[in-house]
C-alpha atoms as a PDB file:
ATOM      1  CA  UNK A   1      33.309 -20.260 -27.095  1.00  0.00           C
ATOM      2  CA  UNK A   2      30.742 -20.305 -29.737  1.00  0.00           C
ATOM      3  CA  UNK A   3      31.219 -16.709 -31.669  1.00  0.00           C
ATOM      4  CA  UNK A   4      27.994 -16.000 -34.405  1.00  0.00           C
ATOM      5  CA  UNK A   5      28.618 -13.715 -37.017  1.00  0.00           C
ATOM      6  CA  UNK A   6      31.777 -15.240 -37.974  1.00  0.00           C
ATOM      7  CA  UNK A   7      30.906 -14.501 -41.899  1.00  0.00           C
ATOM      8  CA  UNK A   8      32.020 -10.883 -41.096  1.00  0.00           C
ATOM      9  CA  UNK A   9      35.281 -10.484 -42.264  1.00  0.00           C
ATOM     10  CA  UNK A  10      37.729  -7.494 -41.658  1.00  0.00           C
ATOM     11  CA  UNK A  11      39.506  -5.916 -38.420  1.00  0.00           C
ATOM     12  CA  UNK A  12      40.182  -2.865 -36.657  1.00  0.00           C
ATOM     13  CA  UNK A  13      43.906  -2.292 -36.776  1.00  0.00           C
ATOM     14  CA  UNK A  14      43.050   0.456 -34.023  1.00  0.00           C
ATOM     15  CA  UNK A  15      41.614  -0.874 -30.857  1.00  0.00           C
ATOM     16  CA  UNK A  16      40.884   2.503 -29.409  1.00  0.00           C
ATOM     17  CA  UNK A  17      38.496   3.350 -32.357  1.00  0.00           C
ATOM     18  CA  UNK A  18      36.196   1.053 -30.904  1.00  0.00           C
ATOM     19  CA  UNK A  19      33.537   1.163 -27.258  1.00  0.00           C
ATOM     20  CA  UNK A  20      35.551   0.014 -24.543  1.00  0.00           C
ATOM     21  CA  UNK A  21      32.918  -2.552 -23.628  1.00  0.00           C
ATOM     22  CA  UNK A  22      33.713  -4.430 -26.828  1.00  0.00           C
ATOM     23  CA  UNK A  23      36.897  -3.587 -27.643  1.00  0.00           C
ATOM     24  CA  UNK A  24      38.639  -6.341 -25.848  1.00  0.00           C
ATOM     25  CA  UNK A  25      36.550  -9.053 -27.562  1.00  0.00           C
ATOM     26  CA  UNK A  26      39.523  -8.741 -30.794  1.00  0.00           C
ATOM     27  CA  UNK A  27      41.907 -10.242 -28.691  1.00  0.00           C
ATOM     28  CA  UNK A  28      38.651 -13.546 -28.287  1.00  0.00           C
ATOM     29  CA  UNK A  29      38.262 -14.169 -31.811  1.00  0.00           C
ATOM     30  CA  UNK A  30      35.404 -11.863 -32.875  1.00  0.00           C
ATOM     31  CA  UNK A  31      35.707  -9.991 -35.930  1.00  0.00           C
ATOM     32  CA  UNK A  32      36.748  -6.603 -36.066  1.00  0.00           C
ATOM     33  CA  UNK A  33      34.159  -5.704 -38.621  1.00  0.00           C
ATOM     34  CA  UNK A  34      31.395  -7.508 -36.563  1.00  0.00           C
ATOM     35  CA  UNK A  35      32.901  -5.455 -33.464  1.00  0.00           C
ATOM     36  CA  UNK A  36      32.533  -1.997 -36.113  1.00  0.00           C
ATOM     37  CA  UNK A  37      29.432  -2.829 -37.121  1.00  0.00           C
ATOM     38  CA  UNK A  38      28.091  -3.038 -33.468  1.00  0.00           C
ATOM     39  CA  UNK A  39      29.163   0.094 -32.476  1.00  0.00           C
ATOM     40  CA  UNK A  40      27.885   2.300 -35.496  1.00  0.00           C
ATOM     41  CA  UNK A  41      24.110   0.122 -35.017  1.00  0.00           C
ATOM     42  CA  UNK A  42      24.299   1.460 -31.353  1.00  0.00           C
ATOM     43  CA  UNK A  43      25.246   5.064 -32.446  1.00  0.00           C
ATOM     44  CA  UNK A  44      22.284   4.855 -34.475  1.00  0.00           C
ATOM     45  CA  UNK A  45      19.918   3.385 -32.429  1.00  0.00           C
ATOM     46  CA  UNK A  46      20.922   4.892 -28.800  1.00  0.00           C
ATOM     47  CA  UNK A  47      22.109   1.787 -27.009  1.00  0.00           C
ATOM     48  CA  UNK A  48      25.647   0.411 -25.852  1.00  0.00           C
ATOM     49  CA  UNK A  49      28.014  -1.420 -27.692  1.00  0.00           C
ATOM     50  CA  UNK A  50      27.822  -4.502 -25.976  1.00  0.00           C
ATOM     51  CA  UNK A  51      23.644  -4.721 -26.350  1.00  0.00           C
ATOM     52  CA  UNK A  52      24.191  -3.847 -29.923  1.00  0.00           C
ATOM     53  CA  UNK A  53      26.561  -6.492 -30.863  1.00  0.00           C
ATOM     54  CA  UNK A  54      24.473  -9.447 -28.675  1.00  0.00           C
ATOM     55  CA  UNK A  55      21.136  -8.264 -30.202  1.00  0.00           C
ATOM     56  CA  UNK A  56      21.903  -8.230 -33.443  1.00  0.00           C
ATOM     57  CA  UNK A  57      23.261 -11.259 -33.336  1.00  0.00           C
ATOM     58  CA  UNK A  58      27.078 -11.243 -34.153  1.00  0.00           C
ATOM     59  CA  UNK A  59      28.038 -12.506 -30.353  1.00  0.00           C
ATOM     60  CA  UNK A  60      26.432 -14.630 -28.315  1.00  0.00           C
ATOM     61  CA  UNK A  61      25.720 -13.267 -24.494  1.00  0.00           C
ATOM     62  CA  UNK A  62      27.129 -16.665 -23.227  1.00  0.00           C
ATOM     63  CA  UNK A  63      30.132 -16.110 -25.309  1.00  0.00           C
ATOM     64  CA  UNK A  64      30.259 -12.320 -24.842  1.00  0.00           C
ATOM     65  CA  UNK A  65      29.878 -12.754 -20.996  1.00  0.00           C
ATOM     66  CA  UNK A  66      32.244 -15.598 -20.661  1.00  0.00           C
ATOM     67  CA  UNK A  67      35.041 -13.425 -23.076  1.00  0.00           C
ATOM     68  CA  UNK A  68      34.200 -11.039 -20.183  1.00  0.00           C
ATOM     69  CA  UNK A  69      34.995 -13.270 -17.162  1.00  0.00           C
ATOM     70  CA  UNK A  70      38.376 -14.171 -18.752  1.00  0.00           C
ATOM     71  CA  UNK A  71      39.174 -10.609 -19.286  1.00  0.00           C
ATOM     72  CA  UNK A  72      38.692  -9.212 -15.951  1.00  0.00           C
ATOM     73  CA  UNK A  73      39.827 -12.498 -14.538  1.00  0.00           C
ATOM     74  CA  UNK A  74      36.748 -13.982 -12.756  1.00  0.00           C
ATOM     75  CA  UNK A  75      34.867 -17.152 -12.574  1.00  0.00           C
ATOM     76  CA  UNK A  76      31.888 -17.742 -15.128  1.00  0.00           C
ATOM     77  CA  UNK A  77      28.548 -19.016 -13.989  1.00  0.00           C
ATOM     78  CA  UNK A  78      26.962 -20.120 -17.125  1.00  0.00           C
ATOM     79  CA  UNK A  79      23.170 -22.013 -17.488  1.00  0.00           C
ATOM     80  CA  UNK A  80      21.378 -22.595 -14.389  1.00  0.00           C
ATOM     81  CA  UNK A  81      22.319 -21.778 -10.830  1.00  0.00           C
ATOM     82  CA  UNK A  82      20.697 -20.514  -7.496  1.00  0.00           C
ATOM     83  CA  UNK A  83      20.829 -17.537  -5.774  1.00  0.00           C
ATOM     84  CA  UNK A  84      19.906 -16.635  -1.907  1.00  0.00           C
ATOM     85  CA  UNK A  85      16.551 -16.776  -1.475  1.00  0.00           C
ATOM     86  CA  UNK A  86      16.660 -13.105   0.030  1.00  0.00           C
ATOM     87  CA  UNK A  87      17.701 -11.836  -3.396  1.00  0.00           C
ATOM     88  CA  UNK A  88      15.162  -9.119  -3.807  1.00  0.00           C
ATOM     89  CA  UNK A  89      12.899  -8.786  -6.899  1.00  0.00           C
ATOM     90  CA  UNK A  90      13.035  -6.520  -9.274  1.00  0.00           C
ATOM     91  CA  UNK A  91      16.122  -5.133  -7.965  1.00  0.00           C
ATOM     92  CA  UNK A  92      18.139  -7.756  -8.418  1.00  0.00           C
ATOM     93  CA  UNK A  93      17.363  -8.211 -12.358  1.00  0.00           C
ATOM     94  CA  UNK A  94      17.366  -4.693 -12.582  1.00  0.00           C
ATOM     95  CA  UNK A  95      20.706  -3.717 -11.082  1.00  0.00           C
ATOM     96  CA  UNK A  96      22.686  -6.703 -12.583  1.00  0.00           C
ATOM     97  CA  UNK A  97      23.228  -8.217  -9.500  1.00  0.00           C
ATOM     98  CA  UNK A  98      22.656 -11.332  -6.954  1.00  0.00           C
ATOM     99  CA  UNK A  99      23.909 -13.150  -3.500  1.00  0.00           C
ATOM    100  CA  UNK A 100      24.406 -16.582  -4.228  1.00  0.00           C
ATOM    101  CA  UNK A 101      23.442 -19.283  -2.329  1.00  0.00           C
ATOM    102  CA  UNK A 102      25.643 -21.730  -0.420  1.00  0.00           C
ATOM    103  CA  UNK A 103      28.306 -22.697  -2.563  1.00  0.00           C
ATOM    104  CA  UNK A 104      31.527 -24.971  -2.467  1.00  0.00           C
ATOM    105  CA  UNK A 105      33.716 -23.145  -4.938  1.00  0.00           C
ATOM    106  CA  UNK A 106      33.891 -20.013  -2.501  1.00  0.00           C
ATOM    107  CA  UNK A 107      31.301 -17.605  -4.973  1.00  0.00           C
ATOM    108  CA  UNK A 108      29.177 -15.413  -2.957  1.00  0.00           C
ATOM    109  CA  UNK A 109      27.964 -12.710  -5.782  1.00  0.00           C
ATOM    110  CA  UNK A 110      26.842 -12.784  -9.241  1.00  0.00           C
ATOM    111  CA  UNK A 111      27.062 -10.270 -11.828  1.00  0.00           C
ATOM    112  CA  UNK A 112      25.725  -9.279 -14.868  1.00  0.00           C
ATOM    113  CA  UNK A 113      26.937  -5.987 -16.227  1.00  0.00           C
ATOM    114  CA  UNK A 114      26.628  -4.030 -19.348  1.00  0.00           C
ATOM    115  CA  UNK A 115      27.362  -0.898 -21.122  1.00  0.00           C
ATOM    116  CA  UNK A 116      29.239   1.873 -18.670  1.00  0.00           C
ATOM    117  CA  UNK A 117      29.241  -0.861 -16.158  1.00  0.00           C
ATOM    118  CA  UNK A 118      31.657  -2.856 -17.957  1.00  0.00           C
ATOM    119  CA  UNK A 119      33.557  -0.446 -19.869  1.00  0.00           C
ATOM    120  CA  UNK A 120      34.157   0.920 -15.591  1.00  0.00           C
ATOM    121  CA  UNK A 121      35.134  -3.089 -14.846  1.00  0.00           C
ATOM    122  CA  UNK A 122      37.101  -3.232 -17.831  1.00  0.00           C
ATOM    123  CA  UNK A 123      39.569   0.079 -16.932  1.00  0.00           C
ATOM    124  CA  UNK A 124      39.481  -0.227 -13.282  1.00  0.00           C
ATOM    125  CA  UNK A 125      42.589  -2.049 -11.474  1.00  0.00           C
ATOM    126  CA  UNK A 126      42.605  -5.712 -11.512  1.00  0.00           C
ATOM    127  CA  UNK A 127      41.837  -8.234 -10.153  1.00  0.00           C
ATOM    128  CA  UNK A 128      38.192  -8.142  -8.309  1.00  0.00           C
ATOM    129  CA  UNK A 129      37.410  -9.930  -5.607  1.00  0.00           C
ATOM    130  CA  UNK A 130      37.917 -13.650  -5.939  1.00  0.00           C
ATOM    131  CA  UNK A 131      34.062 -14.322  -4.762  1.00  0.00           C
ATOM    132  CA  UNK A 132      32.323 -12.162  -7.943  1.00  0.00           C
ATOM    133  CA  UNK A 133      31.342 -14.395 -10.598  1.00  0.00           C
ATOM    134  CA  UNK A 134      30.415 -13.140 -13.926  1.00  0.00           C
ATOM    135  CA  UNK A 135      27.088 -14.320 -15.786  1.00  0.00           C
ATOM    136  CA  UNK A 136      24.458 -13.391 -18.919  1.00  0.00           C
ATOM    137  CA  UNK A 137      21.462 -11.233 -17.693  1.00  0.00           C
ATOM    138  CA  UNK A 138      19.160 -13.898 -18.760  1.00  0.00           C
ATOM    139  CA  UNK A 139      20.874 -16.492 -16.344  1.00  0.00           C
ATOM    140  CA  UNK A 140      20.876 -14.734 -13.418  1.00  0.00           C
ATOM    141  CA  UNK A 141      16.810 -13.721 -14.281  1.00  0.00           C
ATOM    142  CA  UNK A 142      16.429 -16.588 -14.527  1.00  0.00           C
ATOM    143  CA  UNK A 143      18.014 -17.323 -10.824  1.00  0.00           C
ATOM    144  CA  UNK A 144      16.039 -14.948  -9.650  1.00  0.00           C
ATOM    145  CA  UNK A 145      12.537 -15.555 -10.924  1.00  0.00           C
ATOM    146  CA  UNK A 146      13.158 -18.872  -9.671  1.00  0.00           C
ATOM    147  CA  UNK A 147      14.240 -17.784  -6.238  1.00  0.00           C
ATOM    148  CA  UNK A 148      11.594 -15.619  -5.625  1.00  0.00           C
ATOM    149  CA  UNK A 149       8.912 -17.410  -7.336  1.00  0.00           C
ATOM    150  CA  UNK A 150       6.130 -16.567  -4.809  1.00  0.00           C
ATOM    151  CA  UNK A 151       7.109 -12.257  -4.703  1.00  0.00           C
ATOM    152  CA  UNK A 152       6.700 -12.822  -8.574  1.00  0.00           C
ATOM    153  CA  UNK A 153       3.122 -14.073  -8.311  1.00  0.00           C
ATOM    154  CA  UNK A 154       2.177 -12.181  -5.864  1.00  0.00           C
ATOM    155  CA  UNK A 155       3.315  -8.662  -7.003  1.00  0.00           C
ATOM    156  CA  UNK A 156       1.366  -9.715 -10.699  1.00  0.00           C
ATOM    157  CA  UNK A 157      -1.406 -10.759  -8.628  1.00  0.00           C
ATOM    158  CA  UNK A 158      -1.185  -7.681  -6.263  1.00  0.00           C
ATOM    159  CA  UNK A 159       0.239  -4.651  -7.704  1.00  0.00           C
ATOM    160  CA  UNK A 160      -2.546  -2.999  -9.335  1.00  0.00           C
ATOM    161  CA  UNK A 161      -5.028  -3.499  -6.213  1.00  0.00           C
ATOM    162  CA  UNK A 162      -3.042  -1.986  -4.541  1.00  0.00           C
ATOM    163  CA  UNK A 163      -1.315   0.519  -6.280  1.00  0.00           C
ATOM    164  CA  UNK A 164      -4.747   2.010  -7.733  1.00  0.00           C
ATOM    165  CA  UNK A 165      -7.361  -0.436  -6.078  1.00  0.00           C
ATOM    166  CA  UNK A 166     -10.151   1.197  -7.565  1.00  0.00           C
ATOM    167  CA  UNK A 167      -8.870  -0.124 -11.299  1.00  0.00           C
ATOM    168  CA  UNK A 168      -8.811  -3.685  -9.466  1.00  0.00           C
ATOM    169  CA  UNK A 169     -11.216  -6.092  -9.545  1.00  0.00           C
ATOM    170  CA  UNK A 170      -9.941  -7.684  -6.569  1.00  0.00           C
ATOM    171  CA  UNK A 171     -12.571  -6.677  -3.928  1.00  0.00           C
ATOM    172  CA  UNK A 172     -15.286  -8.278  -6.421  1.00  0.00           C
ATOM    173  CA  UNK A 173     -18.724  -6.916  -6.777  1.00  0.00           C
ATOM    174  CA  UNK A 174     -19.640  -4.028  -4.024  1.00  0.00           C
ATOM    175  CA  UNK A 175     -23.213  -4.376  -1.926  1.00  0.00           C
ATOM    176  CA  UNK A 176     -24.277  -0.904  -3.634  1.00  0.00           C
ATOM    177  CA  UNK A 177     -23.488  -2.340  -6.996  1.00  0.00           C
ATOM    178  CA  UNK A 178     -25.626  -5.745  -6.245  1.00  0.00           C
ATOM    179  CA  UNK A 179     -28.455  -3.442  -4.940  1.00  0.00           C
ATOM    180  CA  UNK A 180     -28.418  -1.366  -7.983  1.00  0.00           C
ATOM    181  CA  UNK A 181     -28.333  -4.656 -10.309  1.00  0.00           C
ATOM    182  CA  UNK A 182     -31.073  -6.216  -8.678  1.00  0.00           C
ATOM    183  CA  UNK A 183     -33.464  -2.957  -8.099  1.00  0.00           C
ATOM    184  CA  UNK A 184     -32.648  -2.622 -12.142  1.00  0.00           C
ATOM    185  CA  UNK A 185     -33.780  -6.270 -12.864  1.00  0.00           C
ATOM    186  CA  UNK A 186     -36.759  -5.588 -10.820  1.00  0.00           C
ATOM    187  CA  UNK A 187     -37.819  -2.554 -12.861  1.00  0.00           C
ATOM    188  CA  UNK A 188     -37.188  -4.315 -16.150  1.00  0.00           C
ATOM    189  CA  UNK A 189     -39.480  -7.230 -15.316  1.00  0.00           C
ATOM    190  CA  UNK A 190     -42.029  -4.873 -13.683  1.00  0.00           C
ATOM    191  CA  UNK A 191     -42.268  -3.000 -16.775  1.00  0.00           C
ATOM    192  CA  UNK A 192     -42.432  -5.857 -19.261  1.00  0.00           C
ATOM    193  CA  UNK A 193     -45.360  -7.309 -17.244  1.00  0.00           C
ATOM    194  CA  UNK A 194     -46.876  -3.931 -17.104  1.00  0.00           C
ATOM    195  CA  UNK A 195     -46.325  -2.342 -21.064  1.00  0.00           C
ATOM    196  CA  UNK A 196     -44.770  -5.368 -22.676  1.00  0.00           C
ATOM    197  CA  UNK A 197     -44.593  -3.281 -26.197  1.00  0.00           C
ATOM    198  CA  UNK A 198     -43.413  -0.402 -24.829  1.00  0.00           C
ATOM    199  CA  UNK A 199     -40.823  -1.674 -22.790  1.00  0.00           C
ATOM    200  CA  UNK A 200     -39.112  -4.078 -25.941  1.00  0.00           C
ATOM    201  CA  UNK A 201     -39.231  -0.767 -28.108  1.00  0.00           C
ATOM    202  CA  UNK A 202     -37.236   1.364 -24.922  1.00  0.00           C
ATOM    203  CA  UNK A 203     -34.779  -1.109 -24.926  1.00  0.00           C
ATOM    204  CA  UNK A 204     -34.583  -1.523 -28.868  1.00  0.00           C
ATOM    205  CA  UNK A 205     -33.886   2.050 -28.866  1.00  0.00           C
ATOM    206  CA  UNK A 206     -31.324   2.006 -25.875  1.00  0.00           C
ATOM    207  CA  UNK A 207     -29.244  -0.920 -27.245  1.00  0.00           C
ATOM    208  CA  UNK A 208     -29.429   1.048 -30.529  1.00  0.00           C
ATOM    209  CA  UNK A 209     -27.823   4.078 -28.967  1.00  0.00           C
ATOM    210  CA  UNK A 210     -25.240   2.376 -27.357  1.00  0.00           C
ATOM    211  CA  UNK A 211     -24.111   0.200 -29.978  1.00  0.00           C
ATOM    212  CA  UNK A 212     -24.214   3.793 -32.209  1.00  0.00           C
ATOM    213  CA  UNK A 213     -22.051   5.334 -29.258  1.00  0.00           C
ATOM    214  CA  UNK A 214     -19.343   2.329 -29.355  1.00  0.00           C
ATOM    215  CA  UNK A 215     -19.583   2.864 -33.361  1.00  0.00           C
ATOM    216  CA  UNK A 216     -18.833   6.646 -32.688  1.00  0.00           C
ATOM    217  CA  UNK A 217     -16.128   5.779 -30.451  1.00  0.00           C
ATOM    218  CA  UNK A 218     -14.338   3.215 -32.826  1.00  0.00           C
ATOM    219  CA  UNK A 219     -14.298   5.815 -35.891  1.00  0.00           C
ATOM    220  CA  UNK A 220     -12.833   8.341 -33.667  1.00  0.00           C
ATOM    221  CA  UNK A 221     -10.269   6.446 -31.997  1.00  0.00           C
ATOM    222  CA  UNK A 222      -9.150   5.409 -35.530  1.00  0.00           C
ATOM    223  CA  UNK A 223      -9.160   9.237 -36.715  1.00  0.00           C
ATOM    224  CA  UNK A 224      -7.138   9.928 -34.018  1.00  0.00           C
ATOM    225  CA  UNK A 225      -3.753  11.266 -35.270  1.00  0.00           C
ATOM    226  CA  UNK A 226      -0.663   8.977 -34.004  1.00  0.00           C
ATOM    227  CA  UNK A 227       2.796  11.193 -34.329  1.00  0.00           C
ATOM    228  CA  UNK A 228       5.527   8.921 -35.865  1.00  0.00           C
ATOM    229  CA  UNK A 229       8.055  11.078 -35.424  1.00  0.00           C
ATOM    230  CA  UNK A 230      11.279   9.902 -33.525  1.00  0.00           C
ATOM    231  CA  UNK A 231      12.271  11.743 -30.486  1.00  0.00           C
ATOM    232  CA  UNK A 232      15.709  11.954 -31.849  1.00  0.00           C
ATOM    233  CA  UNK A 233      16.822  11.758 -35.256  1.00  0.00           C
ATOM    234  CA  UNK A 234      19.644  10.224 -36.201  1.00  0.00           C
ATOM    235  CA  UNK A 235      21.741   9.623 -39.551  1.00  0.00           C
ATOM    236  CA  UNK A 236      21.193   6.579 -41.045  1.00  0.00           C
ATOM    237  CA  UNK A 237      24.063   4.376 -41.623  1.00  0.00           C
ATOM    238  CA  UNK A 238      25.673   3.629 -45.059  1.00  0.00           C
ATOM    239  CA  UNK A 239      24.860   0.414 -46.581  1.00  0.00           C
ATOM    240  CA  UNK A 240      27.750  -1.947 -46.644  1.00  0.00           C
ATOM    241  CA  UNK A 241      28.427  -4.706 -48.689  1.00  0.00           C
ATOM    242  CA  UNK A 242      29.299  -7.527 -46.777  1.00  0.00           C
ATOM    243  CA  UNK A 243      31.100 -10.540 -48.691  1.00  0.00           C
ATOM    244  CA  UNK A 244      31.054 -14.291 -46.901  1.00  0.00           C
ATOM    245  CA  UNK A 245      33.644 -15.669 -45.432  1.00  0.00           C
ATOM    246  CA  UNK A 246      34.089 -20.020 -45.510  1.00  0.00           C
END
């Protein structure tokens, strides 16, 4: 299992001082003060444990996730496998979890927990069912962006149309739109052949006064005050000096 963030050195002597959905990853190898260090950054920044120590980089999510398997006592699926082509999509990536396809080794379900879900897993009686398979999130997007390829392209191609089809461009150019561009065109030419002057001072003036109005537009949308402020403060943590290990 390849562990980053091995130059932290230190441990927790007290396992119970630490997120359950990291604590167990002492008894893999990981640093205690890496493990520490995880859960103060997601006290700080409002996420779990387990995201906190894979973001910042002390654990892989390979590693973390196959640490996980062992623990609870299931099989790992780690790079690329398929699921059922019914998975559905979002909810699959979304809720952690797929149907697998056909498989030899008797797997039928992948899963990709985090946070409460795996400090639940990790308390819970053991073991699970012997056809759950632990993997990373990113794996089993992955598995499911490729299994439902065509729902992906279609929902990016289709979702705005038709959740709020009159932001879409879908339906092209309308026949009271093309009417309205080609009376306009009409009027334009009509005029120029008519008052030739007059007309090329109008629209000197109305290009003027729209390229004023985007001006006007661009200051104020730069004026406009933008509130920094966090929704929820928190302390920040003390800086800690962290010495090298070999």
């Amino acid at each position: 299992m390849t562990i980053q963030g091995q130059a932290f050195e230190g441990s927790v002597s007290d396992q119970a001082s630490l997120p359950i959905e990291i604590a167990f990853l002492l008894r893999h190898g990981v640093s205690g003060f890496a493990l520490q260090e995880a859960a103060e950054s997601a006290g700080t920044i409002g996420c779990s444990a387990d995201e906190a120590l894979i973001k910042l980089g002390f654990v892989e999510a390979e590693a973390y996730y196959r640490a996980l398997a062992i623990e609870l006592g299931l099989a790992f699926l780690g790079g690329d496998f398929a699921v059922a082509s019914g998975t559905r999509f979002p909810d699959g990536i979304l809720v952690g979890l797929a149907r697998l396809g056909e498989r030899d080794d008797g797997l039928r379900c992948a899963l990709a927990p985090c946070g409460q879900r795996v400090a639940w897993m990790l308390t819970r009686k053991r073991p699970f069912g012997c056809d759950l398979a632990i993997t990373s999130p990113s794996a089993l997007a992955r598995a499911v962006l490729h299994a439902r390829a065509d729902a992906v392209a279609a929902l990016a191609a289709n979702e705005l149309a038709e959740a709020e089809p009159h932001r879409s461009y879908r339906g092209a150019i309308t026949g009271a739109q093309k009417t309205a561009a080609m009376l306009g065109a009409t009027l334009v030419v009509a005029a120029a052949w008519l008052a030739p002057i007059a007309t090329f001072a109008s629209l000197t003036v109305l290009s003027g006064l729209i390229f004023f109005g985007m001006v006007v537009v661009r200051i104020a949308a730069a004026r406009e005050p933008i509130p920094t402020k966090p929704r929820r403060r928190h302390e920040r943590a003390p800086e800690r000096a962290h010495r090298s290990g070999p």
